[in-house]
Protein backbone atom coordinates (compact mmCIF):
# COMPACT_ATOMS: atom_id res chain seq x y z
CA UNK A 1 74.29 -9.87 132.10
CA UNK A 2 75.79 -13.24 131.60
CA UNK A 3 78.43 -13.39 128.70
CA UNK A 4 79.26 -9.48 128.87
CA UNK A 5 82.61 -9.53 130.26
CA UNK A 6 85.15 -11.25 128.41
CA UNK A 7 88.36 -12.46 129.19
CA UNK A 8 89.36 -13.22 125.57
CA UNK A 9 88.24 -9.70 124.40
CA UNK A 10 91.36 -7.43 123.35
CA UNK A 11 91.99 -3.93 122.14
CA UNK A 12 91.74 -3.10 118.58
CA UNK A 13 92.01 0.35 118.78
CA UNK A 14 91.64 3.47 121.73
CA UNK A 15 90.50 7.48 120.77
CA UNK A 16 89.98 9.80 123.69
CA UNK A 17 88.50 12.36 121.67
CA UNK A 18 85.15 14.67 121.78
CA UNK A 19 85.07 14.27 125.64
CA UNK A 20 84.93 9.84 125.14
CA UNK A 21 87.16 7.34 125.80
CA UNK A 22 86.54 4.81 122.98
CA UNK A 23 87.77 1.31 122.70
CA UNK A 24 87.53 -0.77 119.89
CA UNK A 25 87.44 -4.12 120.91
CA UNK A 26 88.73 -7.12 118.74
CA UNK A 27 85.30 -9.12 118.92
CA UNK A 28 83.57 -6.19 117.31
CA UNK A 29 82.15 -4.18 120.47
CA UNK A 30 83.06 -0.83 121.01
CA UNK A 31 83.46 0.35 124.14
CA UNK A 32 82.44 4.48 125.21
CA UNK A 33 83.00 5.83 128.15
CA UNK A 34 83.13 9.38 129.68
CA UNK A 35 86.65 10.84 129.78
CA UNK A 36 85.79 12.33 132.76
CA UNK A 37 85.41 8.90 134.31
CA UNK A 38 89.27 8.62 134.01
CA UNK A 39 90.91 11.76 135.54
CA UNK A 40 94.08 11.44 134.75
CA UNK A 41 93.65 11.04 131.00
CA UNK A 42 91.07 14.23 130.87
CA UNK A 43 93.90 16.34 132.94
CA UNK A 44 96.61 14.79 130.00
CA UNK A 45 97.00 16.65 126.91
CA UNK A 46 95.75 15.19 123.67
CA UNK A 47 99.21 14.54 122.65
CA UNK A 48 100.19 12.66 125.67
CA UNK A 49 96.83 10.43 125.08
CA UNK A 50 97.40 9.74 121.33
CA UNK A 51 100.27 7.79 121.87
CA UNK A 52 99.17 4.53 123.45
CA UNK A 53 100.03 0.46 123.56
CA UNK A 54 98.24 -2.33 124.22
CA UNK A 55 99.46 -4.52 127.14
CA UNK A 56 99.04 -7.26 129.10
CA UNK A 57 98.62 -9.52 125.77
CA UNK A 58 95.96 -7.33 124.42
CA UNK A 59 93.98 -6.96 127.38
CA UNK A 60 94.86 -3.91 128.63
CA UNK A 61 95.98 0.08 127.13
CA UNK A 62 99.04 1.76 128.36
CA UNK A 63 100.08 5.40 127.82
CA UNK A 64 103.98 5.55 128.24
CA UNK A 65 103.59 9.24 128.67
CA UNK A 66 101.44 9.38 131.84
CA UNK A 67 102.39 6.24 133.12
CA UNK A 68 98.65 5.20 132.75
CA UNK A 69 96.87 1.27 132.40
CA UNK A 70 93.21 0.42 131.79
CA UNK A 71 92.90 -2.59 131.75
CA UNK A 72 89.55 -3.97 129.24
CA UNK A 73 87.80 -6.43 131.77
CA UNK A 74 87.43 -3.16 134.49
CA UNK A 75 86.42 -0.70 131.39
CA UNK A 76 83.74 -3.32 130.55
CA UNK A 77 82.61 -3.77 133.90
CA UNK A 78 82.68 -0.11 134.36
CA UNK A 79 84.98 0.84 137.09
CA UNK A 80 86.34 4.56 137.01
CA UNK A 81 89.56 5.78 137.80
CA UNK A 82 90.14 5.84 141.26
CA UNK A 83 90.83 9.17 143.68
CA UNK A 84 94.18 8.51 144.57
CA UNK A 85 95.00 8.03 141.19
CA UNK A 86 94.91 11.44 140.38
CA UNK A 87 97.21 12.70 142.70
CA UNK A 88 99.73 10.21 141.57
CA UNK A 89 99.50 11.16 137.98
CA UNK A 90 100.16 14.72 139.47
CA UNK A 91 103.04 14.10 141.18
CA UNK A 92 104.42 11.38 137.87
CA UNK A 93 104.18 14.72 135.45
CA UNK A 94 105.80 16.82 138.02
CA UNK A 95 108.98 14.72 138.22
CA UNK A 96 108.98 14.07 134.64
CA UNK A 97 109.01 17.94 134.06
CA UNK A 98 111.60 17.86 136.54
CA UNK A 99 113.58 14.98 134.52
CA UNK A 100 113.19 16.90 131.43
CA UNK A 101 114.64 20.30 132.79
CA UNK A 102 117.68 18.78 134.73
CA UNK A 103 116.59 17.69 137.79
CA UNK A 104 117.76 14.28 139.17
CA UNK A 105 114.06 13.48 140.25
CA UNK A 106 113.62 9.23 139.86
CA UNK A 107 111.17 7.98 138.27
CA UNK A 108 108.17 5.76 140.23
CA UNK A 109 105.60 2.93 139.01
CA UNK A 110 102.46 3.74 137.31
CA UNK A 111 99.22 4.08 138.24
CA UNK A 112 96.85 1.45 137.87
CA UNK A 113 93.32 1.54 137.77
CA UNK A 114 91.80 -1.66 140.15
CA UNK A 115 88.88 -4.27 138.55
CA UNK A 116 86.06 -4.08 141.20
């Protein structure tokens, strides 16, 4: 559908509740998709998804805690979350558990998930 994606659309707001990731979109659209869609945000805890940032200008949603990106122009095109993904997120909470107990485990780049 011609005029659909936009690259001048940016995020007003993100819930992941009730199963749905939702994105509120500055030009008014709304954006839900299934949760399960993106792995490693179902696997997170609810606490680890409420705290979010936009990035990339306002064109994208980061979660510090996961080391997680969406970026809007792949959520509005559709694209899920891909497999290898969710291994990485694995091993990221892993070594952050790690971190957090004493271990000297370093800490890696972030997933991100890749505009078809």
């Amino acid at each position: 559908m011609p005029g659909m994606i936009s690259h001048n659309a940016r995020v007003k707001d993100v819930s992941t509740g009730r199963g749905l990731l939702t994105v509120w979109l500055d030009d008014g659209r709304i954006l839900s998709l299934p949760l399960a869609w993106y792995p490693s945000l179902k696997e997170s805890s609810a606490a680890e998804r409420s705290i979010w940032r936009k990035c990339g200008g306002g064109r994208g949603i980061h979660w510090p805690a996961i080391d997680y990106d969406l970026d809007v122009e792949g959520l509005l095109k559709g694209a899920r979350e891909r497999p290898s993904i969710l291994e990485f997120t694995r091993r990221y909470r892993t070594r952050k558990r790690r971190a957090r107990a004493g271990s000297s485990v370093g800490r890696g780049a972030g997933p991100r998930l890749a505009t078809p």
